[in-house]
Protein backbone atom coordinates (compact mmCIF):
# COMPACT_ATOMS: atom_id res chain seq x y z
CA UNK A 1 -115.13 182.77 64.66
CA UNK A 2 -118.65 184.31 63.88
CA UNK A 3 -120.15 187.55 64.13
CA UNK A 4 -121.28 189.22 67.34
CA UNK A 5 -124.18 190.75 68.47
CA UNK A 6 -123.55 194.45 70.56
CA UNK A 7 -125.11 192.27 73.68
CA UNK A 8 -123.11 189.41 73.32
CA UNK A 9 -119.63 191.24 72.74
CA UNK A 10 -120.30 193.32 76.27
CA UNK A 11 -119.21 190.30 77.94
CA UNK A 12 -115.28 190.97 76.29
CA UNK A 13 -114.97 194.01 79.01
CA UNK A 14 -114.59 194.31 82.55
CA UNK A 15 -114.17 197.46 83.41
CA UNK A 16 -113.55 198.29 87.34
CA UNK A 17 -116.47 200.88 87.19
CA UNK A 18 -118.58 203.38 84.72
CA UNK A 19 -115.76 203.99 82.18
CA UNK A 20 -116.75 206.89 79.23
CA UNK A 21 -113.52 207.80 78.49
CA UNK A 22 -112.75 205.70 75.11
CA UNK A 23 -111.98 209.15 73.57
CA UNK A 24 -108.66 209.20 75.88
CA UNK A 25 -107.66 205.12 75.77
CA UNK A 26 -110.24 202.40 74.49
CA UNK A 27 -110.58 199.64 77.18
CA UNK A 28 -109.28 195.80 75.93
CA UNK A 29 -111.49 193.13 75.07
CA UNK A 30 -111.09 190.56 76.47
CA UNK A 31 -108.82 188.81 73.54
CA UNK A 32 -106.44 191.67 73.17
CA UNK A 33 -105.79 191.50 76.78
CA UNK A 34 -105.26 187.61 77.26
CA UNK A 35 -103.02 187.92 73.74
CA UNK A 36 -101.09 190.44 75.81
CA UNK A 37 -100.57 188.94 79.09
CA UNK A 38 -99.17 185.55 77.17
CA UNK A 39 -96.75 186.93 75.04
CA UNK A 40 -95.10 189.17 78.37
CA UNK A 41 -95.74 185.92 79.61
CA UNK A 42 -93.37 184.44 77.12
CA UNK A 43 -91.08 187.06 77.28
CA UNK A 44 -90.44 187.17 81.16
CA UNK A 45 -89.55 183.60 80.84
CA UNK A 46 -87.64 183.69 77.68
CA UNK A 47 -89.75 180.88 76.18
CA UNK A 48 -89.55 181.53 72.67
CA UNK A 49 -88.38 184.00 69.59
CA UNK A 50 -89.91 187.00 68.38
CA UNK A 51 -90.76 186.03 65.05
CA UNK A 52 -94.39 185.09 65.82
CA UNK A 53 -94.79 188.22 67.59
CA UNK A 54 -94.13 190.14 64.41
CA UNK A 55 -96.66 188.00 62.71
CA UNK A 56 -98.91 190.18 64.64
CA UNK A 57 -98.30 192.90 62.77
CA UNK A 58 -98.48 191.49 59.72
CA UNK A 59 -102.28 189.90 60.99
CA UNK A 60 -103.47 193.50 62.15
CA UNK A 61 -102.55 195.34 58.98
CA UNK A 62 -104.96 192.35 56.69
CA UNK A 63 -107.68 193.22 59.68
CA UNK A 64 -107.15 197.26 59.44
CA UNK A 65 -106.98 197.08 55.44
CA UNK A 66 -110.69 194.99 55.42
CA UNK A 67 -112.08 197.64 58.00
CA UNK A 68 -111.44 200.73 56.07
CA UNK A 69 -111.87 198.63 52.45
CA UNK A 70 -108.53 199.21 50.84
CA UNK A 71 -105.86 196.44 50.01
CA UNK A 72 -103.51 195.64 52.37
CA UNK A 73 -100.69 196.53 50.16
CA UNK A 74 -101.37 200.11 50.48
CA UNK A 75 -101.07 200.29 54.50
CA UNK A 76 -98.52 200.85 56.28
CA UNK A 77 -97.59 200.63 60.01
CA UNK A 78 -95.98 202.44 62.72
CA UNK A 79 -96.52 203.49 66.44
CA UNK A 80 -97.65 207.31 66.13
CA UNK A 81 -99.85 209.39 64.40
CA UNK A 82 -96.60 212.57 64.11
CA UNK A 83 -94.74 210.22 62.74
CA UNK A 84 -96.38 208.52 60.00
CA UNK A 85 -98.16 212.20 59.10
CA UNK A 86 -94.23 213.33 59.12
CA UNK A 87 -93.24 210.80 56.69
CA UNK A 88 -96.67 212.05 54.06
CA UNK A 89 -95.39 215.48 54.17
CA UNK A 90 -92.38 214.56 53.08
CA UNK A 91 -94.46 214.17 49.46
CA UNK A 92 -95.53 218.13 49.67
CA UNK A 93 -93.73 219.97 46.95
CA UNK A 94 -91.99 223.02 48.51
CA UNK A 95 -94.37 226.25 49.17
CA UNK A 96 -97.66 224.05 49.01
CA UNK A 97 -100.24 225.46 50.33
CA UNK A 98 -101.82 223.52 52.84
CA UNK A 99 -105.33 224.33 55.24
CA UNK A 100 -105.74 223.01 58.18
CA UNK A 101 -108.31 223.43 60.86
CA UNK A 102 -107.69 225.53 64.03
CA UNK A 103 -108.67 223.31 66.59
CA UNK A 104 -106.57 220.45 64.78
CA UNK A 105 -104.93 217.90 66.93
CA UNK A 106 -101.36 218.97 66.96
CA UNK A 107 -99.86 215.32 65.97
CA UNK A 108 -101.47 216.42 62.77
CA UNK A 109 -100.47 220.00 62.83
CA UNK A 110 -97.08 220.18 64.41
CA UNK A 111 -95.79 217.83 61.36
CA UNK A 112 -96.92 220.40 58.91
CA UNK A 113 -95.88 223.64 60.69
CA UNK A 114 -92.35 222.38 61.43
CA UNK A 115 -91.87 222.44 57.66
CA UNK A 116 -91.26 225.59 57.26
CA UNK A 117 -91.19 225.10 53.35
CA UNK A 118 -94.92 224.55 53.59
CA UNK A 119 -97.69 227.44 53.46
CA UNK A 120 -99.61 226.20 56.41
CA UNK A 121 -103.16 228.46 57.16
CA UNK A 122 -105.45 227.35 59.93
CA UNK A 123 -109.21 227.92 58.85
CA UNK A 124 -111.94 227.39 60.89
CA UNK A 125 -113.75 223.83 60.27
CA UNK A 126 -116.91 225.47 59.01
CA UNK A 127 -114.54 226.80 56.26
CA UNK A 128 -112.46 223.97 55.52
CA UNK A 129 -114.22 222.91 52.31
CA UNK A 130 -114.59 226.92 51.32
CA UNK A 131 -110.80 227.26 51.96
CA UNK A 132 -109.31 224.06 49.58
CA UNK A 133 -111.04 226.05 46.77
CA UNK A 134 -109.24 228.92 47.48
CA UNK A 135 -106.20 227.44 46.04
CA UNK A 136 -105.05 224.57 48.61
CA UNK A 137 -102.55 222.29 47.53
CA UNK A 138 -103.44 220.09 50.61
CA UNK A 139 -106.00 219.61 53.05
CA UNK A 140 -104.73 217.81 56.72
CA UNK A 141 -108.13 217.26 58.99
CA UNK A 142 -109.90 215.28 61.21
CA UNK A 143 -112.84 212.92 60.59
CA UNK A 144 -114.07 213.75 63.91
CA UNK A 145 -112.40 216.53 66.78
CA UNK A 146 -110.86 215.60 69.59
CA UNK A 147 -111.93 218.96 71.05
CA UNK A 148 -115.16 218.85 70.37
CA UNK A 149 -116.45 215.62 68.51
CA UNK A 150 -117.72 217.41 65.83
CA UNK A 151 -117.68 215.29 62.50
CA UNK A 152 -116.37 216.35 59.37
CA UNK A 153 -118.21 216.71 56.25
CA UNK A 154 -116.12 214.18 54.63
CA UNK A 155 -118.42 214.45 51.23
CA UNK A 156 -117.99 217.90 51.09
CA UNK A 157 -113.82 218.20 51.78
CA UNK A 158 -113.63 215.65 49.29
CA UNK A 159 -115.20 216.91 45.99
CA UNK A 160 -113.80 220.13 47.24
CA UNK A 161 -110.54 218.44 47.12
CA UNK A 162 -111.18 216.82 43.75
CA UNK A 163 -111.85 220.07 42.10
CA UNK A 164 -108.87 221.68 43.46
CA UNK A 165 -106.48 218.41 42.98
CA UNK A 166 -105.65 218.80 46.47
CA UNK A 167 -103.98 216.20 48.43
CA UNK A 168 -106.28 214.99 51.31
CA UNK A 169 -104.65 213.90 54.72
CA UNK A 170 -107.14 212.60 57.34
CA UNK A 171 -106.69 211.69 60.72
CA UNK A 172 -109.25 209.14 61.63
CA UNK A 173 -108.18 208.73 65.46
CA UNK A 174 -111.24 209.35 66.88
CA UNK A 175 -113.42 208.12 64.14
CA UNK A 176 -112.33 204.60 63.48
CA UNK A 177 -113.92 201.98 65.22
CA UNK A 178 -117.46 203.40 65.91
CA UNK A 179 -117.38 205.70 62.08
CA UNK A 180 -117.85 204.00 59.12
CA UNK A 181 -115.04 205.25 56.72
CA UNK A 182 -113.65 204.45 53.28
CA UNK A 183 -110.16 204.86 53.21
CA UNK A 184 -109.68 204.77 49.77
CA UNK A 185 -111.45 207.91 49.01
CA UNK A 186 -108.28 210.22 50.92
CA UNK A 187 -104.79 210.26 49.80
CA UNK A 188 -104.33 209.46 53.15
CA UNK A 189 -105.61 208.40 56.47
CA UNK A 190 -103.60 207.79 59.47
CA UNK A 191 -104.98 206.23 62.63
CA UNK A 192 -103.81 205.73 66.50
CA UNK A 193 -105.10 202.34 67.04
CA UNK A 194 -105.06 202.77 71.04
CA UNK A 195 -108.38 204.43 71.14
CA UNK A 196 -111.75 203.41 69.34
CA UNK A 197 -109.64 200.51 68.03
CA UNK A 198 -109.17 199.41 71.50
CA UNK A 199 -105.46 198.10 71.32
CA UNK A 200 -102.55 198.72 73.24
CA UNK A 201 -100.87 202.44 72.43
CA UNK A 202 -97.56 201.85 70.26
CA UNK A 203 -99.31 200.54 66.91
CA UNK A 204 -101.03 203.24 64.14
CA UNK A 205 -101.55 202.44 61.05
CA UNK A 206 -101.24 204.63 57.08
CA UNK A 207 -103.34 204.16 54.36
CA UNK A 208 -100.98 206.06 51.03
CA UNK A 209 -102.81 206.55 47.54
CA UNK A 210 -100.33 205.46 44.36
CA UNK A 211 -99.79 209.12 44.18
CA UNK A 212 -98.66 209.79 47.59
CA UNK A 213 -96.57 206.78 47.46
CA UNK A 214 -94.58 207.91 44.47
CA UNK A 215 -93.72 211.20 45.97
CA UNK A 216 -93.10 210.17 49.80
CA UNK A 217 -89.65 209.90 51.04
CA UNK A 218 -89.52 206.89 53.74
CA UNK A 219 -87.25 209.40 55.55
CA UNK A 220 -87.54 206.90 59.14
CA UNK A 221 -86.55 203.50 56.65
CA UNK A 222 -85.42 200.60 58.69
CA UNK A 223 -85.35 196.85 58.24
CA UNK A 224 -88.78 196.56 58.80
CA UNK A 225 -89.18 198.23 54.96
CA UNK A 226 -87.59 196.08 53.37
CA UNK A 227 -88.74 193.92 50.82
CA UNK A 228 -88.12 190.61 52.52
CA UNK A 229 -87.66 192.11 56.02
CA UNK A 230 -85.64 189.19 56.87
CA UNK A 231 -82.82 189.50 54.47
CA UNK A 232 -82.94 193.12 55.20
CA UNK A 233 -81.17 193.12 58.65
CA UNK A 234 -77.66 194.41 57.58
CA UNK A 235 -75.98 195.83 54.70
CA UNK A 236 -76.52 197.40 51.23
CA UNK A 237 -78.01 198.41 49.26
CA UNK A 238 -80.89 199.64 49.61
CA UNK A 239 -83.93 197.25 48.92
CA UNK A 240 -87.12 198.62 50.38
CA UNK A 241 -90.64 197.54 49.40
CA UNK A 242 -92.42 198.57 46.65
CA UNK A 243 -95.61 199.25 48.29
CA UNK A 244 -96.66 201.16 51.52
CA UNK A 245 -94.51 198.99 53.75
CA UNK A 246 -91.43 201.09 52.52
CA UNK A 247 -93.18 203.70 55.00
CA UNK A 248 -93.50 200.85 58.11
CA UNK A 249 -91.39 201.36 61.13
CA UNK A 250 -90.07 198.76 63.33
CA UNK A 251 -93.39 197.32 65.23
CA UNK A 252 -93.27 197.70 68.79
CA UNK A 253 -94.00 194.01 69.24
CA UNK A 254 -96.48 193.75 71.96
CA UNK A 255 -98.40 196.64 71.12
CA UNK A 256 -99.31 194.76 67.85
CA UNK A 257 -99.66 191.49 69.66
CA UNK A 258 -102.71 192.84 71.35
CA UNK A 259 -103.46 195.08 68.13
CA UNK A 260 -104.27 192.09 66.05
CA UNK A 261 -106.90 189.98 68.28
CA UNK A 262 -108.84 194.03 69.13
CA UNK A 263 -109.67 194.14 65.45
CA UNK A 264 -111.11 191.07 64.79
CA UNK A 265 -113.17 191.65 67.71
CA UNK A 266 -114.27 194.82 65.80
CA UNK A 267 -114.54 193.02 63.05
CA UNK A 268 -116.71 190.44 64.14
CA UNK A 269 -119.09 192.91 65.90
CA UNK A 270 -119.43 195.28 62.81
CA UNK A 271 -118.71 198.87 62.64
CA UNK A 272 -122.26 199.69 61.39
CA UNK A 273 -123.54 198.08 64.66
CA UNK A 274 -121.34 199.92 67.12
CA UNK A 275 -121.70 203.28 65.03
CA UNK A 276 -125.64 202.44 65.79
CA UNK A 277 -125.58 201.23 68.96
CA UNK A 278 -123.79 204.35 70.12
CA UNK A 279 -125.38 207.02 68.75
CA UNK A 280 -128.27 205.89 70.23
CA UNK A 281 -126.42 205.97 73.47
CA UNK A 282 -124.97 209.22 72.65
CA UNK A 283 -128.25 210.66 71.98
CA UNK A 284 -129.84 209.46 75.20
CA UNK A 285 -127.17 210.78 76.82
CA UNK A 286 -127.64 214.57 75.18
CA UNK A 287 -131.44 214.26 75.85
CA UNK A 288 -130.76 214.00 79.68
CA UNK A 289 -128.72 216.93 79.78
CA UNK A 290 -130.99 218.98 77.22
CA UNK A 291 -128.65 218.70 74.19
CA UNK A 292 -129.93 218.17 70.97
CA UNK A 293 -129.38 215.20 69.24
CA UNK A 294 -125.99 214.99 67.33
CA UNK A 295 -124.24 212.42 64.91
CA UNK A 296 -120.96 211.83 66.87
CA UNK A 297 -120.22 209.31 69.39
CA UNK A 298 -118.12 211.93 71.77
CA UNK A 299 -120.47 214.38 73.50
CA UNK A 300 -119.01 217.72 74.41
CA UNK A 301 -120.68 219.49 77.51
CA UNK A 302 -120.32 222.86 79.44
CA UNK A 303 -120.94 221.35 82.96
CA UNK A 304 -119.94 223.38 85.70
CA UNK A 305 -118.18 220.39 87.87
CA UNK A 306 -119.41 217.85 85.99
CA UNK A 307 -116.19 216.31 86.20
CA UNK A 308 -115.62 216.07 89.82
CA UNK A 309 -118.89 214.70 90.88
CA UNK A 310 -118.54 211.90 88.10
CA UNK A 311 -115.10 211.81 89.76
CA UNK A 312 -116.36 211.56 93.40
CA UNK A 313 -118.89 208.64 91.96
CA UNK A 314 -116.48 206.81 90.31
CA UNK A 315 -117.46 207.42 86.63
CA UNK A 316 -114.12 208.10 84.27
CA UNK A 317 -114.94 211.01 81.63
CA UNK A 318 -112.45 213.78 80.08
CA UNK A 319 -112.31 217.25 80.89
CA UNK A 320 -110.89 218.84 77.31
CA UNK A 321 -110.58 222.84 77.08
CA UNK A 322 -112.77 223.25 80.69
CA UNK A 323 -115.46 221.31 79.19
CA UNK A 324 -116.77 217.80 79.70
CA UNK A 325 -115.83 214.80 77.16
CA UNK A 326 -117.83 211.88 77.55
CA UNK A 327 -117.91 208.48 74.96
CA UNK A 328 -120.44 206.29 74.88
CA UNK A 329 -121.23 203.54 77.38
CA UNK A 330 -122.95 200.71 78.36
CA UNK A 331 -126.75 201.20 79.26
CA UNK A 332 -126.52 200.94 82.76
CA UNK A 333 -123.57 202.70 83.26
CA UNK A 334 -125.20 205.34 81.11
CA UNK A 335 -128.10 205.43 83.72
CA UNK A 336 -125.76 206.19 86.29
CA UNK A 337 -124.00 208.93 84.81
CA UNK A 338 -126.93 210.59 83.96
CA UNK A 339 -128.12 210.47 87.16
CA UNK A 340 -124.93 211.81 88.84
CA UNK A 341 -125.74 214.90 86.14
CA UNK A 342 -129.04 215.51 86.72
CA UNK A 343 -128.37 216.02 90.34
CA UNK A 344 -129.04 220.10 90.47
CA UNK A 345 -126.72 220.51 94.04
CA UNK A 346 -125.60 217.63 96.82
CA UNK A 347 -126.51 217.99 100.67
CA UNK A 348 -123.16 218.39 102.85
CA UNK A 349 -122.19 215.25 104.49
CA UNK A 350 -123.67 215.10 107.61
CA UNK A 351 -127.35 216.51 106.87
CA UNK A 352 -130.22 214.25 106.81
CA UNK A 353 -131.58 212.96 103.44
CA UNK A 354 -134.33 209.66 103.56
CA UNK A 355 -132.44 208.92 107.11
CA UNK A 356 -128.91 208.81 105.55
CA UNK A 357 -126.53 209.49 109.34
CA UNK A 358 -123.21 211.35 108.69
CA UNK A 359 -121.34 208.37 108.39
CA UNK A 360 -123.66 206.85 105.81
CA UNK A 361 -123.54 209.86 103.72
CA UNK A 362 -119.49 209.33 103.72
CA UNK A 363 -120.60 205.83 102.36
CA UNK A 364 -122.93 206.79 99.65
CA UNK A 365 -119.69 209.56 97.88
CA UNK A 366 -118.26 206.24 97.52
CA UNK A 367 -118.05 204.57 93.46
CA UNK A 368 -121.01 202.90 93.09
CA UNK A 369 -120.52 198.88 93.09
CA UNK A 370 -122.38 195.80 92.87
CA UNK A 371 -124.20 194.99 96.21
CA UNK A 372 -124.54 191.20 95.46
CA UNK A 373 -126.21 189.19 98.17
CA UNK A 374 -127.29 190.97 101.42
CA UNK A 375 -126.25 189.80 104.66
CA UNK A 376 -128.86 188.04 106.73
CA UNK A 377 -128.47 190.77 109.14
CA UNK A 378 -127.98 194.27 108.71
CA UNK A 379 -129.13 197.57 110.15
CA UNK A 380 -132.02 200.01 108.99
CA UNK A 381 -129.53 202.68 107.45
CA UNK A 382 -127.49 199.55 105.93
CA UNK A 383 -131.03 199.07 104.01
CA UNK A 384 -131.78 203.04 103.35
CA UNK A 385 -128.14 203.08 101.94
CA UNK A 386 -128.76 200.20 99.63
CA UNK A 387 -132.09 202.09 98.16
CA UNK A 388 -129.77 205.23 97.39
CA UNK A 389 -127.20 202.94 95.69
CA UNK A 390 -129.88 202.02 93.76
CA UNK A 391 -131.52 205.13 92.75
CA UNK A 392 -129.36 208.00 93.11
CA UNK A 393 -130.90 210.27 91.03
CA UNK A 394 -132.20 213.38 93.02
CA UNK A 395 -136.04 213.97 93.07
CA UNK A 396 -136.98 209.58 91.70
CA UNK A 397 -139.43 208.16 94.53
CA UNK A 398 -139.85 204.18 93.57
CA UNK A 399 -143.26 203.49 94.59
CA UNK A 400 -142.04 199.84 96.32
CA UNK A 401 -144.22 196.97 95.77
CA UNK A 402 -144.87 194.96 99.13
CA UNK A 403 -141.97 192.85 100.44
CA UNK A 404 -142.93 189.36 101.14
CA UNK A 405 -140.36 189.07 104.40
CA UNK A 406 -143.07 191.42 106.81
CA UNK A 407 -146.34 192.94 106.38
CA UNK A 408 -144.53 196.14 107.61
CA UNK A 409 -142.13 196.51 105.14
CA UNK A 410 -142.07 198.61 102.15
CA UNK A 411 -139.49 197.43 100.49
CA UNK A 412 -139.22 194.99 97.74
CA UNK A 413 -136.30 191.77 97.38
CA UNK A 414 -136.94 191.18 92.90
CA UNK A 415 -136.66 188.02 93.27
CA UNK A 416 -137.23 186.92 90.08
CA UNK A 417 -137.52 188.03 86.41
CA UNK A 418 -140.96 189.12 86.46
CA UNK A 419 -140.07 190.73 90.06
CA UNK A 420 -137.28 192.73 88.46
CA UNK A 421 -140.05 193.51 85.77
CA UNK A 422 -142.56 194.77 88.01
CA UNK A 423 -140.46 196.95 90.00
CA UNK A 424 -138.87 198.63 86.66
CA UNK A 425 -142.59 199.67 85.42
CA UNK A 426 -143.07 200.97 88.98
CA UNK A 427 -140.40 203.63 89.19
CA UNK A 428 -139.91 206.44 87.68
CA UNK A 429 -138.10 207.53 85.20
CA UNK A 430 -138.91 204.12 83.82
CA UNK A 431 -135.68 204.06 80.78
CA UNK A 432 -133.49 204.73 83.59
CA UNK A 433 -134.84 202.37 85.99
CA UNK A 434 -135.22 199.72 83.16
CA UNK A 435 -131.31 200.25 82.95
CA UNK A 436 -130.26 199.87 86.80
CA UNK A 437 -132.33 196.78 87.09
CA UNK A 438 -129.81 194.09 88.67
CA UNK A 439 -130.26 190.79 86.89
CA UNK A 440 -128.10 188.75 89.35
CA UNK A 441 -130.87 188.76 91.88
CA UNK A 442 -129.82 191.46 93.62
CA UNK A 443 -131.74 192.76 96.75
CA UNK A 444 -133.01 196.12 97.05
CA UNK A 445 -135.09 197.49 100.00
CA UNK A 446 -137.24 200.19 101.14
CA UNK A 447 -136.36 203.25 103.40
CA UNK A 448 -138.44 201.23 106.51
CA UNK A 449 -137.35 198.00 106.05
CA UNK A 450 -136.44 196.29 109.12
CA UNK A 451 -137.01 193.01 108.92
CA UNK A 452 -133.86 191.15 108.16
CA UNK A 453 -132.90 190.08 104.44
CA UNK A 454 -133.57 186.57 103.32
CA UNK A 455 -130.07 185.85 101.14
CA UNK A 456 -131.52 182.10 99.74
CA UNK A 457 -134.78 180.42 99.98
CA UNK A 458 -134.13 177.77 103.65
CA UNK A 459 -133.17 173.93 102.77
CA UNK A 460 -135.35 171.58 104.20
CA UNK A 461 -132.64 169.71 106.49
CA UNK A 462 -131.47 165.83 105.13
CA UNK A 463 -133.08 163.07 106.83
């Protein structure tokens, strides 16, 4: 299959509404989730083995080794971030001293402080690089915070690390998948492939350096490390792999059968293109709220109740340590939750705003959804309704064009392409109109319209 452009690839999703919450779980393509559906599928009707389904595995870990440019040999799978970091520190001499930042994810922390043989210190992340040249013997950190999305100077932590002969442990969760990364540059790097990566949550993968490997114990060895995992299903001795699959643990089938089709889709699309396409997005979306630009793809906001009006409009974002966690989304749906934020306060239901009644301001807390095709009859408020749907944003006045159904209507029915284009460069702000403009032929109308709404252009009857 060939490459794929950021527009063409949007096709792969269908989310049920304005989704930013890829920081939490990463929605399926389209691929992953057909992939999925036919092997349960197979299952339910007991249709066929399982070997095929752990070919899966073995066709995700090629795809994850040619994303973060290391050989395949040296990754290793498994289905959680604890437990894959539990099986590196197993390769930490006793009283090592390792830093760590203090707003670390804990299924990077809790591995190392449950070792009570190790010197953990927490350090703040400012001081991470200032801290391994204290005297580290290791150095556990994220590429990029959950808390906050802040990204890590990776440059900097590792020629700190070099100098010091440190051993570096990253956790590239949330950077994997929209961050371009090298792998080979840490000792190691350990991912949870059910967020940027998109896949089902049971499969994480381990990239090991030659010396890790050598100094790991595969502590959680099954059959699934051995060297020919089919001749390893009973029995000694013990004959595990000579590479980083002695780490693997058994692969939660399914999980991996969706895994494998997520990263080619990645693949195909480029990480360099998604990392561009959204920052840009990210950055737009720290403009509207007066945030200066940034270089992560998670945007961290103090919002007082941010979080429930995106709620009450249907828009899916993370509230993380009382403040708001967005990710990056599509344009339009972008639009839309920028214009749920920039609303300054919201009238009680049951005042009057552009003619909105009580029981069409109950309406319009509703998730905002496609109108499609209006009815050929409908009521004034039915029409006033669909013009809020259409522009929510507090304080944006379209200027409508004149509607061709009646001289006394000021609303407008875009028609066409270049009717869609004149009514975007009539509105105001025009980035965020530009972004809500249907392209399905949609029909919006003015707050006066009465005149009834022409669905299709009449057929001339058949002789």
């Amino acid at each position: 299959m060939g490459a794929l452009t950021v527009s063409e690839a949007r096709e792969l999703w269908e989310p049920a509404g304005v989704y930013c919450n890829t920081a939490s779980y990463g929605l399926p393509p389209r691929p992953a989730w057909e992939a999925l559906q036919s092997a349960l599928a197979d299952w339910h009707g007991g249709r066929t083995s399982w070997e095929h389904w752990g070919q899966s595995t073995e066709g995700a870990r090629a795809a994850f080794a040619r994303l973060v440019n290391v050989g395949v040999e040296r990754v290793a799978v498994g289905s959680t971030v604890s437990e894959l970091v539990g099986s590196v520190v197993t390769a930490l001499p006793a009283r090592a001293r390792v830093v760590v930042p203090d707003v670390e994810f804990t299924s990077t922390l809790f591995p190392l402080l449950v070792q009570e043989r190790l010197d953990v210190r927490t350090v703040a992340p400012g001081r991470l690089a200032e801290a391994i040249g204290e005297g580290a013997d290791a150095v556990a950190f994220s590429a990029v915070q959950m808390s906050s999305g802040e990204v890590a100077d990776l440059d900097a932590l590792v020629a700190a690390a070099a100098a010091a002969e440190a051993i570096t442990i990253c956790d590239a969760t949330q950077a994997l998948g929209w961050l371009p990364l090298n792998a080979s540059r840490f000792d190691a790097v350990v991912c949870g492939a059910y967020k940027w990566l998109m896949s089902p949550r049971g499969s994480a993968f381990l990239t090991v350096s030659e010396r890790l490997l050598e100094r790991a114990v595969p502590h959680s060895a099954g059959w699934y490390a051995g060297e020919d995992v089919h001749a390893s299903y009973f029995g000694p001795p013990l004959r595990l792999a000579e590479n980083a699959r002695r780490l693997d643990l058994s692969p939660a089938w399914f999980s991996w059968v969706g895994t494998e089709p997520a990263l080619e889709v990645i693949e195909r699309i480029g990480v360099p293109a998604i990392h561009a396409h959204d920052l840009t997005l990210a950055n737009r979306f720290r403009a509207g709220i007066g945030l200066a630009p940034g270089d992560s793809a998670i945007v961290c906001a103090d919002l007082p109740g941010a979080a429930d009006r995106l709620r009450r409009a249907g828009i899916f974002a993370a509230l993380r340590g009382g403040r708001l966690r967005t990710r990056r989304a599509a344009r339009r749906a972008l639009a839309h939750l920028l214009a749920r934020l920039q609303r300054r306060r919201r009238r009680r239901p049951g005042t009057r705003r552009a003619g909105l009644t009580r029981a069409g301001a109950e309406r319009f807390s509703e998730p905002l959804r496609p109108l499609g095709y209006l009815p050929a009859r409908r009521r004034a408020s039915d029409h006033r309704l669909d013009r809020l749907r259409a522009a929510p944003w507090r304080g944006l006045r379209p200027r409508w064009p004149p509607c061709r159904r009646s001289p006394a209507c000021s609303g407008v029915t875009p028609s066409s392409a270049s009717a869609r284009a004149a009514w975007a460069s009539a509105v105001s702000p025009a980035p965020l109109a530009r972004a809500l403009i249907p392209d399905r032929g949609w029909s919006l109308v003015g707050p006066r319209c009465h005149a009834p709404a022409r669905t299709r252009p009449r057929r001339r009857p058949t002789p």
